[in-house]
C-alpha atoms as a PDB file:
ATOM      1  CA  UNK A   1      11.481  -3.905 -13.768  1.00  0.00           C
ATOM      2  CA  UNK A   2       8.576  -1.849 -14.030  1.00  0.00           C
ATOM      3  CA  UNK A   3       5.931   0.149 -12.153  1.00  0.00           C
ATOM      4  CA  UNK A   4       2.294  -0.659 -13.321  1.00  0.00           C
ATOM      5  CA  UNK A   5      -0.438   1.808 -12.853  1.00  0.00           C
ATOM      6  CA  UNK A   6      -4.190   0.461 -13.280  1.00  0.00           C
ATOM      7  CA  UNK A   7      -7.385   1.299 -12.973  1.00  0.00           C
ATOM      8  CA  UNK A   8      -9.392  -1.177 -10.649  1.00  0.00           C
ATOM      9  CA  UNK A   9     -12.813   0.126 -10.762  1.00  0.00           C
ATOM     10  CA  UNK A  10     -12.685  -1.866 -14.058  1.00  0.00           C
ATOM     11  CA  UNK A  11     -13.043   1.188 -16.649  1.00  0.00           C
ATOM     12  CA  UNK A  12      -9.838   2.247 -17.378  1.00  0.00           C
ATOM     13  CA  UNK A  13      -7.474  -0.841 -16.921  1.00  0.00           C
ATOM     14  CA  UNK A  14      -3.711  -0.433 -17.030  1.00  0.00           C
ATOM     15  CA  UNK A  15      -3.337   3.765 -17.072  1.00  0.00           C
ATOM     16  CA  UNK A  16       0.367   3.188 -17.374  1.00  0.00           C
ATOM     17  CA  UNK A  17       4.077   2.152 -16.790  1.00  0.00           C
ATOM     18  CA  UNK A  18       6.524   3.171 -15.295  1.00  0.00           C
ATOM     19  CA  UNK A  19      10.507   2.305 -16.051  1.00  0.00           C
ATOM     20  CA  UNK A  20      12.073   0.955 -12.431  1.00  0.00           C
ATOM     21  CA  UNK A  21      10.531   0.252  -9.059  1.00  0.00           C
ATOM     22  CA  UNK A  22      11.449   3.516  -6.783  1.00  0.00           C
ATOM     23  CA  UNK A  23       9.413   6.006  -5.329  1.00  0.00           C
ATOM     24  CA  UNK A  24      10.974   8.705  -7.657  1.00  0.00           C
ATOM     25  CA  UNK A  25       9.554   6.455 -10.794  1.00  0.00           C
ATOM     26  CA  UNK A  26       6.249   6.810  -8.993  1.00  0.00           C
ATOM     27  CA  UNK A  27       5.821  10.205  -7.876  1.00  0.00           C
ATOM     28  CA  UNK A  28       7.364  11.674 -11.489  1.00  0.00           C
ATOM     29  CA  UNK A  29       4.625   9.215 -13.430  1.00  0.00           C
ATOM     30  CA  UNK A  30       1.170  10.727 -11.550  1.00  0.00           C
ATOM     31  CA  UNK A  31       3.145  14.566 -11.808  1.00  0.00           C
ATOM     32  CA  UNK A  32       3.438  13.614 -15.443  1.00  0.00           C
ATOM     33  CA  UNK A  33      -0.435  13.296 -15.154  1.00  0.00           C
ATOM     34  CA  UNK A  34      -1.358  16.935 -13.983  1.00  0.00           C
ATOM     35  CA  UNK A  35      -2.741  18.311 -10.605  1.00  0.00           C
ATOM     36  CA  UNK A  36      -6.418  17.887 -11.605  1.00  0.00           C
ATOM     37  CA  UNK A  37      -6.268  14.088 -12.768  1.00  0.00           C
ATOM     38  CA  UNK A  38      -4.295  13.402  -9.546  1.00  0.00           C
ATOM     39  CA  UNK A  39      -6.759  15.879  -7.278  1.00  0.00           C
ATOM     40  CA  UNK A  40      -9.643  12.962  -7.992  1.00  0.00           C
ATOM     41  CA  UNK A  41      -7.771   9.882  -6.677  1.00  0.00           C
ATOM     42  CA  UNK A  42      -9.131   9.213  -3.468  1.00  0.00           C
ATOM     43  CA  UNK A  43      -7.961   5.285  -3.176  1.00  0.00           C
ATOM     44  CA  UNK A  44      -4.619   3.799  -4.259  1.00  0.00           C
ATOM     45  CA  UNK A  45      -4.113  -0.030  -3.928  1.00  0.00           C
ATOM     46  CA  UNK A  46      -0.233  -0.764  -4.066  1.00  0.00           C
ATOM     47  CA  UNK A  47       2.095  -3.896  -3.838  1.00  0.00           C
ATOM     48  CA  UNK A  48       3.795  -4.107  -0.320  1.00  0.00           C
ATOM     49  CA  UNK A  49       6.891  -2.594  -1.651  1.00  0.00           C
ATOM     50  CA  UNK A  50       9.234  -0.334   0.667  1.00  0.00           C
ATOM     51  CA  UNK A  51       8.857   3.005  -1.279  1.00  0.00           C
ATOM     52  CA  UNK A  52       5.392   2.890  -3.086  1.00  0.00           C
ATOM     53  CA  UNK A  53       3.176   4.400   0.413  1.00  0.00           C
ATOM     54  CA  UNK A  54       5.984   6.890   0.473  1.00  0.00           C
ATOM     55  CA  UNK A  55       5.774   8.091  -2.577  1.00  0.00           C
ATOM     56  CA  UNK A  56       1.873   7.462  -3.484  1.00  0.00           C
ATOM     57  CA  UNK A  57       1.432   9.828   0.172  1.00  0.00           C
ATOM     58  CA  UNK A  58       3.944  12.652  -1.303  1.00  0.00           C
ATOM     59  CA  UNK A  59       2.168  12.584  -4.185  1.00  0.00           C
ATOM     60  CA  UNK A  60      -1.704  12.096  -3.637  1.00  0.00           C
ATOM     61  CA  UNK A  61      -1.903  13.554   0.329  1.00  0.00           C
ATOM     62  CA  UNK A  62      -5.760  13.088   0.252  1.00  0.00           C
ATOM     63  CA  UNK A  63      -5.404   9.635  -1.367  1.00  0.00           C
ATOM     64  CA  UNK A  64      -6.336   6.646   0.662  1.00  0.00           C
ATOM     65  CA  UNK A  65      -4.034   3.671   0.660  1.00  0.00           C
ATOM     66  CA  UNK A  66      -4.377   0.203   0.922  1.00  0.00           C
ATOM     67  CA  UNK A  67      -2.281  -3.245   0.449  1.00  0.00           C
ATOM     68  CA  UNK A  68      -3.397  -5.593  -1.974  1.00  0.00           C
ATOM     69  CA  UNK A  69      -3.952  -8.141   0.494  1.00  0.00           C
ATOM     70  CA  UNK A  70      -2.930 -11.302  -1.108  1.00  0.00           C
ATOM     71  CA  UNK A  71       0.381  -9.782  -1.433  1.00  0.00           C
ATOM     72  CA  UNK A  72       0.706  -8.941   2.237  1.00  0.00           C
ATOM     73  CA  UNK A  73      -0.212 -12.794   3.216  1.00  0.00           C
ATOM     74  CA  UNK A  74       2.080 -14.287   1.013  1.00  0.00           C
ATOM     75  CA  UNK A  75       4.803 -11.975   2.284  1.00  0.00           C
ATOM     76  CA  UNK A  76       3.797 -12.971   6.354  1.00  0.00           C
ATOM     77  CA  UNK A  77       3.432 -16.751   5.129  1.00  0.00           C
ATOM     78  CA  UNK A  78       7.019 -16.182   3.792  1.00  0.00           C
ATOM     79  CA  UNK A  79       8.091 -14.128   6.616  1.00  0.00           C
ATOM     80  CA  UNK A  80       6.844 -17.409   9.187  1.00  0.00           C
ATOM     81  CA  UNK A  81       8.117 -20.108   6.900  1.00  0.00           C
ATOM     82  CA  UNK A  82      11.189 -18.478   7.023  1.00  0.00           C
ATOM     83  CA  UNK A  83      11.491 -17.758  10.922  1.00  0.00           C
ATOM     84  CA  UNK A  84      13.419 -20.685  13.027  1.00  0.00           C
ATOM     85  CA  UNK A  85      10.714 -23.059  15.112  1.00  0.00           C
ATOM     86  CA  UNK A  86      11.694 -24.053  18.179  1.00  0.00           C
ATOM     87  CA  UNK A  87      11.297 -28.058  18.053  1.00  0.00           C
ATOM     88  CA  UNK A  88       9.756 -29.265  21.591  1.00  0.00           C
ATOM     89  CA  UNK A  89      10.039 -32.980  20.854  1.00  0.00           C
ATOM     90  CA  UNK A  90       5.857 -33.293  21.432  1.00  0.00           C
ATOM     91  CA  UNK A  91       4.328 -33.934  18.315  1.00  0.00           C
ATOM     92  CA  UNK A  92       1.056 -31.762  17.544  1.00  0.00           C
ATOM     93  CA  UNK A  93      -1.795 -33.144  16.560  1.00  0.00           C
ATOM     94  CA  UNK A  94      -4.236 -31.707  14.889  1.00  0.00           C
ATOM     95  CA  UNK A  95      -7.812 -30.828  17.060  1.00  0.00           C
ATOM     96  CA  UNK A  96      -9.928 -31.539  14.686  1.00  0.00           C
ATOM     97  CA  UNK A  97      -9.029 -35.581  14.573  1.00  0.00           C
ATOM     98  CA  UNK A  98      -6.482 -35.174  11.420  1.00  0.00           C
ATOM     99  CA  UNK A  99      -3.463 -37.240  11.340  1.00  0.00           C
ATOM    100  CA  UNK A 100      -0.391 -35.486  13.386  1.00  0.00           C
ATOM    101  CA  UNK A 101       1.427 -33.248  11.972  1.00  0.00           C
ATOM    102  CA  UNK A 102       5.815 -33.699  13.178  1.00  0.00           C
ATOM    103  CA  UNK A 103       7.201 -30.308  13.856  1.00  0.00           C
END
């Protein structure tokens, strides 16, 4: 597994990799890139992963960072297909005139 770094203004695509998926592989590839090329990143977009904001905030304080959002609702769609439903034995139809849908 790998870390990908890219550049999503469009210009400079995929900046480079990094070899494994922990904060330490993160935070030693944008060191690698020298305090003035990491002084100008103001946004970082990462995957939902547990150490990525850790490590993106130790190593770009001033950066900015946000969740690639289709990530974070296929994680909570996963996260509520996942969760135990409570079955009521009253079906639940559908408000806008759809067939009912058996829970």
């Amino acid at each position: 597994m790998e870390t990908d770094f890219v550049d999503l203004s469009g210009v400079g695509g995929l900046l480079g990799q990094a070899a494994g998926r922990t904060g330490a592989a993160v935070i030693d590839w944008l060191a690698a890139r020298g305090a003035e090329w990491t002084a100008v990143v103001r946004i970082v977009a990462i995957y939902p992963a547990v150490c990525s904001p850790f490590a993106v905030g130790r190593a770009l304080p001033y950066a900015t960072i946000v969740v690639d959002h289709f990530r974070l609702v296929a994680l909570a769609n996963t996260a509520v297909s996942a969760s135990p439903t409570m079955d009521c034995g009253v079906p639940f139809t559908c408000p806008l005139g759809r067939r009912p849908v058996r829970t």
